[in-house]
Every structure is written in structure tokens, then in C-alpha cells.
PDB file of N, CA and C in Angstrom:
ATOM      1  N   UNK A   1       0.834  -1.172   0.000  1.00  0.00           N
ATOM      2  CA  UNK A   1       0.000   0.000   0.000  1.00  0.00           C
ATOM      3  C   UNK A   1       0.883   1.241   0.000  1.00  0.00           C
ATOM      4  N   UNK A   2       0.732   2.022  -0.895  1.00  0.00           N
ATOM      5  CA  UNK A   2       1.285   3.410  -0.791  1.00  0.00           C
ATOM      6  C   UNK A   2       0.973   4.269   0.409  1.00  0.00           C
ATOM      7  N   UNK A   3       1.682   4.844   1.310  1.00  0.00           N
ATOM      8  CA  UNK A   3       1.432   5.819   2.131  1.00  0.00           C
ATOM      9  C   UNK A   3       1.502   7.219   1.717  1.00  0.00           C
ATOM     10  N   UNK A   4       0.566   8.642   2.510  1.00  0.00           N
ATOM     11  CA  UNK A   4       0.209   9.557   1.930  1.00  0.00           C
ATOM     12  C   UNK A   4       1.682  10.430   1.515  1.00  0.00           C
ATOM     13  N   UNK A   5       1.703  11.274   0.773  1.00  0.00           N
ATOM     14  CA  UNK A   5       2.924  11.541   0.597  1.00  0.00           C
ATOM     15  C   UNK A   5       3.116  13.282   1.746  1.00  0.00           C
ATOM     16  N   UNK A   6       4.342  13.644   2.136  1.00  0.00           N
ATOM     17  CA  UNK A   6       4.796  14.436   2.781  1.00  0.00           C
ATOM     18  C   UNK A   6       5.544  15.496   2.295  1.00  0.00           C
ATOM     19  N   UNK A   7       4.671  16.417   1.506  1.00  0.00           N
ATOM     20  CA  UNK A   7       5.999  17.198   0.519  1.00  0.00           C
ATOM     21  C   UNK A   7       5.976  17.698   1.226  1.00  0.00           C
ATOM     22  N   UNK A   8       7.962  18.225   0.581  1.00  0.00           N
ATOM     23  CA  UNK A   8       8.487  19.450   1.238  1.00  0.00           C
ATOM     24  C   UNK A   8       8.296  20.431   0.833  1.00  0.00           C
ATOM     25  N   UNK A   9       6.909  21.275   0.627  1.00  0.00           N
ATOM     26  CA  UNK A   9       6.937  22.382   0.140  1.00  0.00           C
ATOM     27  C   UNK A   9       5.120  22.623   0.281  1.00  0.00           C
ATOM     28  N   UNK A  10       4.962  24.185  -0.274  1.00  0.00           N
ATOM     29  CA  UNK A  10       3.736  24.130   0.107  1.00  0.00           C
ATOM     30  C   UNK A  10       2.847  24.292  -1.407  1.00  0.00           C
ATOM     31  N   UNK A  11       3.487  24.316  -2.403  1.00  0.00           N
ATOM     32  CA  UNK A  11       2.470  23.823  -3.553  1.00  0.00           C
ATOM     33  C   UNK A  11       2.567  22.595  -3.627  1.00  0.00           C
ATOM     34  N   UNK A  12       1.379  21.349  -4.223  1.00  0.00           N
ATOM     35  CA  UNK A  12       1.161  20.820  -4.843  1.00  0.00           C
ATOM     36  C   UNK A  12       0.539  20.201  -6.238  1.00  0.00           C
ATOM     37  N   UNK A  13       0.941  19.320  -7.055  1.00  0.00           N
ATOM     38  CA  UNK A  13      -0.007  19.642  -8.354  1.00  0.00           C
ATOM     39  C   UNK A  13      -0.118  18.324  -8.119  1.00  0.00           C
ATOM     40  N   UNK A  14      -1.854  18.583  -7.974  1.00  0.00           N
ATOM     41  CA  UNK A  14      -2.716  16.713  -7.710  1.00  0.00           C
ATOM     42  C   UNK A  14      -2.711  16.013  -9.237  1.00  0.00           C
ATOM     43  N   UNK A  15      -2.416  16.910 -10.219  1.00  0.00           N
ATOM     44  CA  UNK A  15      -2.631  15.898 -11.194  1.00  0.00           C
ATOM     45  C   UNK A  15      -1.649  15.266 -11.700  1.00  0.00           C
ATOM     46  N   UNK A  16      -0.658  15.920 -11.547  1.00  0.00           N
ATOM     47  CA  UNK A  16       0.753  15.183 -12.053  1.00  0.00           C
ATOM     48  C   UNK A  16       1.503  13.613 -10.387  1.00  0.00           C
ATOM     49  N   UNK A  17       0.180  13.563  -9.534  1.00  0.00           N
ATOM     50  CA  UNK A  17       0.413  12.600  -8.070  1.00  0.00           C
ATOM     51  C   UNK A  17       0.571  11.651  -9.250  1.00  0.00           C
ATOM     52  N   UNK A  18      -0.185  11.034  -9.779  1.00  0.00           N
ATOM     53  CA  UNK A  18      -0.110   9.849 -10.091  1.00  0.00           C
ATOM     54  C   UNK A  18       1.005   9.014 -11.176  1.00  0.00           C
ATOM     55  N   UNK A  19       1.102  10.458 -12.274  1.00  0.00           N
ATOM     56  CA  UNK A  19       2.134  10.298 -12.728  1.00  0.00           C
ATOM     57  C   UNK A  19       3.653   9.942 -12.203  1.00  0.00           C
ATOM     58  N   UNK A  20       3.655  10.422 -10.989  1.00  0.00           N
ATOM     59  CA  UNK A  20       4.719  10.749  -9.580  1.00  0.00           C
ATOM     60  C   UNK A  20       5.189   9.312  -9.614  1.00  0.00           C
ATOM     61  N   UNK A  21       4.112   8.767  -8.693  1.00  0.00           N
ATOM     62  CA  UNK A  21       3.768   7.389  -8.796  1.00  0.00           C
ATOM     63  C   UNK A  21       4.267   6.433  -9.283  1.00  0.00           C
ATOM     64  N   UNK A  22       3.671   6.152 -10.292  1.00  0.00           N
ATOM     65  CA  UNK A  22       4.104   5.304 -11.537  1.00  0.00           C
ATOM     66  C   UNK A  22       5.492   5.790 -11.855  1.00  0.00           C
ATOM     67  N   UNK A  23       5.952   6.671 -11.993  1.00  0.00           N
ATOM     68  CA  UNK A  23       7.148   7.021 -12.025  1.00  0.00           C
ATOM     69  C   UNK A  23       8.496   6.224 -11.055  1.00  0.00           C
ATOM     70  N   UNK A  24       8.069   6.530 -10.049  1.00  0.00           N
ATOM     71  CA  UNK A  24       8.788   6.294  -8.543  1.00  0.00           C
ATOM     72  C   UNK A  24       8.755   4.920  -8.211  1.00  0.00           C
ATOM     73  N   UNK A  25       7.202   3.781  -8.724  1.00  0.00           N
ATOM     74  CA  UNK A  25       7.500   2.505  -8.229  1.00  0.00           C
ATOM     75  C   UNK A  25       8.501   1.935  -9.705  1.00  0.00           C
ATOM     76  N   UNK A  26       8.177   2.277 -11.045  1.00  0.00           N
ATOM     77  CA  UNK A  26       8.802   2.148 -12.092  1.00  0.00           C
ATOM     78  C   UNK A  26      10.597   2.463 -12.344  1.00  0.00           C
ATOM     79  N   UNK A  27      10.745   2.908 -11.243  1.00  0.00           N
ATOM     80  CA  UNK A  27      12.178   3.644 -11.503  1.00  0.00           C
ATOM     81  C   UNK A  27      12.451   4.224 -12.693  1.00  0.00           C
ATOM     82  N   UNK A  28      11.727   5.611 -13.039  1.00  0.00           N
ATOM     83  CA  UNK A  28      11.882   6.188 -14.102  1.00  0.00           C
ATOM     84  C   UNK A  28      11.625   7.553 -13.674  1.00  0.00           C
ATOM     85  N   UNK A  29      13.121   7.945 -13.853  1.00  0.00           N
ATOM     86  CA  UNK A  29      13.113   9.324 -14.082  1.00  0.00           C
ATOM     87  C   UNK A  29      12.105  10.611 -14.433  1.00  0.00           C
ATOM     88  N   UNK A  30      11.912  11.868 -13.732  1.00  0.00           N
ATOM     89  CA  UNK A  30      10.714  11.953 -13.991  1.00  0.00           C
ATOM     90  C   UNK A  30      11.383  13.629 -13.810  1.00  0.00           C
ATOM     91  N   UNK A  31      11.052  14.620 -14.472  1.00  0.00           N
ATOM     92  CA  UNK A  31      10.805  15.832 -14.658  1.00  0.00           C
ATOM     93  C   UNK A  31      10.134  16.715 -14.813  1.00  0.00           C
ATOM     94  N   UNK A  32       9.492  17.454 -14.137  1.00  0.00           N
ATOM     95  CA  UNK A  32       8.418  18.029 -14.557  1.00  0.00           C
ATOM     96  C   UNK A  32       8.472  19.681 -14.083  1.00  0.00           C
ATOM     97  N   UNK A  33       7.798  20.445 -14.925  1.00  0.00           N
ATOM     98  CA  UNK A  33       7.952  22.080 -15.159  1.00  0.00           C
ATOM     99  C   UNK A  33       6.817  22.580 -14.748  1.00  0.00           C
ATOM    100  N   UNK A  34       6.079  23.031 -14.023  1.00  0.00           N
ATOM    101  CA  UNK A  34       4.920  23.747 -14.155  1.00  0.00           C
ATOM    102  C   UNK A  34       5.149  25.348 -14.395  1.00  0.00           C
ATOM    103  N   UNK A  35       3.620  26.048 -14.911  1.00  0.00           N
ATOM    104  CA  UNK A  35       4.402  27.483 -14.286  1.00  0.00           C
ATOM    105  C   UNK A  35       2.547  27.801 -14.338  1.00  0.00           C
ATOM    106  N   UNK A  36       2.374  28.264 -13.837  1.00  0.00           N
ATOM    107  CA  UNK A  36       1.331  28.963 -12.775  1.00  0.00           C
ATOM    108  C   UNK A  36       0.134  30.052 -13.832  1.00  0.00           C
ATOM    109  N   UNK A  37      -0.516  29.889 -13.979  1.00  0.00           N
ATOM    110  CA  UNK A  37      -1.292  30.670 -15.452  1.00  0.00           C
ATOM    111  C   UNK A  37      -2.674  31.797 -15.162  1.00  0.00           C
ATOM    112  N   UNK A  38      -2.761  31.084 -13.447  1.00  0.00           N
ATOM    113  CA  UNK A  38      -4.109  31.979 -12.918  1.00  0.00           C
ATOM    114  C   UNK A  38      -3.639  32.246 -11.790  1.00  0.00           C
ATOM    115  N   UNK A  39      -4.338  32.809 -10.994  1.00  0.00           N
ATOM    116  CA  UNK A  39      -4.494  33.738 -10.060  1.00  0.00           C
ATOM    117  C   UNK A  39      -5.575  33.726  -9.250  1.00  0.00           C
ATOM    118  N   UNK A  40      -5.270  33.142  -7.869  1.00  0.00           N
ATOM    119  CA  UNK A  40      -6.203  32.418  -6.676  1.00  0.00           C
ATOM    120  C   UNK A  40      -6.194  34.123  -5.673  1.00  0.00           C
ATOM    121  N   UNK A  41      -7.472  35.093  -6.629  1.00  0.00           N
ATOM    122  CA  UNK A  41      -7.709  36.118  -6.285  1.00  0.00           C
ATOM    123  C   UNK A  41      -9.191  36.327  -6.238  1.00  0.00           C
ATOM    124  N   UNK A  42      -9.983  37.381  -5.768  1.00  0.00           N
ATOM    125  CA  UNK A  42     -11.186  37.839  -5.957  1.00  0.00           C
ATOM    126  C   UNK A  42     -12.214  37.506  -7.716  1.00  0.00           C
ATOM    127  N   UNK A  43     -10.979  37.456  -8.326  1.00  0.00           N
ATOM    128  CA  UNK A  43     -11.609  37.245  -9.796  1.00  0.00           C
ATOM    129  C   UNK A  43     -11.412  35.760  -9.947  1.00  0.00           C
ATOM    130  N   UNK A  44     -11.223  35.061  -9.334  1.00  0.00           N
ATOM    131  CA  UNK A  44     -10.853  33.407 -10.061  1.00  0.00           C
ATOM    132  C   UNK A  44     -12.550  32.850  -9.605  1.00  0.00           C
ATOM    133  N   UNK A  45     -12.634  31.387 -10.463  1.00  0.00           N
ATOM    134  CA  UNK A  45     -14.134  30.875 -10.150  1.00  0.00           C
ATOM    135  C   UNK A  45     -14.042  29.913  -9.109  1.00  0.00           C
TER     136      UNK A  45
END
């Protein structure tokens, strides 16, 4: 069973968890870039 994970940091991106995953039990290298496109302000939905 996988246990919950403990990042060190305070973003997370839930959609790329699983990819994580599969990555990590697979032993395969894994890279990933995000960059941020909205804005968690008065105007977001």
C-alpha cells in the first residue's frame, strides 16, 4: 500500500500525483515544469 505523501513544500499539483507514482515505483526518471497561469484572487471561479 502506498502511504500519503509528505511534501516538502507548500504547492502541490494533484494531477501530475499519479504520474509521480508510476514514475517512482517504475524507476523512471521523472521531470516536470509547471508554471502557474491563474491567479487564486477575488476574480478566479
Amino acid at each position: 500500500m502506498i502511504s500519503a505523501p509528505e511534501p516538502a513544500c507548500d504547492l502541490v499539483d494533484m494531477e501530475l500525483y499519479a504520474l509521480t507514482m508510476i514514475a517512482k515505483r517504475e524507476h523512471i526518471p521523472l521531470k516536470y515544469f509547471n508554471f502557474i497561469s491563474d491567479n487564486a484572487d477575488d476574480s478566479s471561479h
